[in-house]
Protein backbone atom coordinates (compact mmCIF):
# COMPACT_ATOMS: atom_id res chain seq x y z
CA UNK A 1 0.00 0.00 0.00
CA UNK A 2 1.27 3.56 -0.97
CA UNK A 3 0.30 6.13 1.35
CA UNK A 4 -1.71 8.74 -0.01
CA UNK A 5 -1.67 12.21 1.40
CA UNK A 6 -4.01 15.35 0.19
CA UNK A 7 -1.81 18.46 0.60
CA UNK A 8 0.35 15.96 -2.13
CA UNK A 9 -3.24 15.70 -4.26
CA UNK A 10 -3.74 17.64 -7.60
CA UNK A 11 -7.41 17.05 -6.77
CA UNK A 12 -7.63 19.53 -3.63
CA UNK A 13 -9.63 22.77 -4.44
CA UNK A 14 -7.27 25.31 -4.50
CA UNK A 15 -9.57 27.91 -3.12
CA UNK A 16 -10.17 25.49 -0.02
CA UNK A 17 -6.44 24.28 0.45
CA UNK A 18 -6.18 28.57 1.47
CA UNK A 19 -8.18 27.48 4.32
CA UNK A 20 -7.22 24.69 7.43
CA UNK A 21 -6.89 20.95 5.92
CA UNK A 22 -9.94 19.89 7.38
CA UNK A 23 -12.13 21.95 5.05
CA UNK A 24 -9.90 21.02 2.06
CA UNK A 25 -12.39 19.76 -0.73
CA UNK A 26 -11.17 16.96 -2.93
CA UNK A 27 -12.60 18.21 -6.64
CA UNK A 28 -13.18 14.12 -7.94
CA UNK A 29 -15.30 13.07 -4.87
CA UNK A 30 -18.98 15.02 -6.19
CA UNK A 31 -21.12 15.22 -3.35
CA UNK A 32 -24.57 13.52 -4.46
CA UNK A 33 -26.84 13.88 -1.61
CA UNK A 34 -29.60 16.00 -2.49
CA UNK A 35 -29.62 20.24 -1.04
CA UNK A 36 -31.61 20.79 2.13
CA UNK A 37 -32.33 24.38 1.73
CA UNK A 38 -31.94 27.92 -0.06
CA UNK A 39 -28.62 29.00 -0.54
CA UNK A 40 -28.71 31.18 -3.44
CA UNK A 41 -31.48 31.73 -6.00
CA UNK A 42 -29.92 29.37 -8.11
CA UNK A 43 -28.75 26.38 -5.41
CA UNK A 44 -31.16 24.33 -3.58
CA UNK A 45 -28.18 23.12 -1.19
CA UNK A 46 -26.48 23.66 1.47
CA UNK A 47 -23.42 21.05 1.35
CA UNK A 48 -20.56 21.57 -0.51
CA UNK A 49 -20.48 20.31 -4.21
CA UNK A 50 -17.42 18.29 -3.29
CA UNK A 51 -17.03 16.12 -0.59
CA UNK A 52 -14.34 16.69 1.79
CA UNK A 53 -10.65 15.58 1.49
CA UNK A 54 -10.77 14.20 5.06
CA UNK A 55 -13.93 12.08 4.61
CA UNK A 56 -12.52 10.61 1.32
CA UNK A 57 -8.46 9.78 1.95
CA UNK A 58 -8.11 6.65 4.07
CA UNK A 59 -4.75 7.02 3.98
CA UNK A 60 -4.76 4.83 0.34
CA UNK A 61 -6.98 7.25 -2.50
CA UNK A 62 -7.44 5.55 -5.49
CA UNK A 63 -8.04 8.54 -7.59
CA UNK A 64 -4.81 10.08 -5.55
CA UNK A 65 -2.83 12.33 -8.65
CA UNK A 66 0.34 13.83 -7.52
CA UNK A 67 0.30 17.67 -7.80
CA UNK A 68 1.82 19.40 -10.48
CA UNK A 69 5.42 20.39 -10.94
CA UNK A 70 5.66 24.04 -10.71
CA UNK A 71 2.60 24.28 -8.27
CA UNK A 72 3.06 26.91 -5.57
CA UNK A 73 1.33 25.21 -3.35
CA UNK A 74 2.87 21.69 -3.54
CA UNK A 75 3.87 19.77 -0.04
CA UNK A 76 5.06 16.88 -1.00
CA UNK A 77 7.72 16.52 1.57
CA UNK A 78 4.68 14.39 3.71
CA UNK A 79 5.93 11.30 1.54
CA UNK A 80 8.68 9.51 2.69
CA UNK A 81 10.28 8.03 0.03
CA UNK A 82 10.22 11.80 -1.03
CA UNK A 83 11.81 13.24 2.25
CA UNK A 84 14.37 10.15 1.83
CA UNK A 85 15.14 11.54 -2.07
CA UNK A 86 15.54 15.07 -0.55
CA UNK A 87 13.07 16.54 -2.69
CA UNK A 88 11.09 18.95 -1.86
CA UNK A 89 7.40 19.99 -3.48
């Protein structure tokens, strides 16, 4: 088993990685449960589109895709085999 970690995930919104990990939203886990209420004209809903990273990543995500080179916000030094190769995200 590879260890999967979020702040390493392409998939994170970057609007919600600005915000603490736990309300990280992972943009390939669509939330399907049906709105509960007015949130805008246009949105019967009020859950997030996305489900988040925290409820998805056991610690093994299948649809894990490591983040792009050149990413400012890449933190991949939370894998160790990458902390072992000294690199750094």
């Amino acid at each position: 088993m590879v260890e999967t970690y979020c702040e390493d995930c392409d998939h994170v919104s970057e609007e919600t990685r600005k915000q603490a990990p736990w309300s990280w939203l992972c943009m390939k886990h669509i939330n399907v449960w049906d709105g509960f209420g007015y949130v805008t004209k246009n949105t019967w809903d009020k859950q997030a589109p996305y489900l988040k990273c925290s409820a998805v990543n056991g610690g093994a995500c299948l649809l894990f895709e490591p983040k792009r080179e050149g990413d400012a916000n890449a933190t991949s030094t939370s894998d160790p085999a990458v902390r072992e190769r000294g690199e750094t995200g």
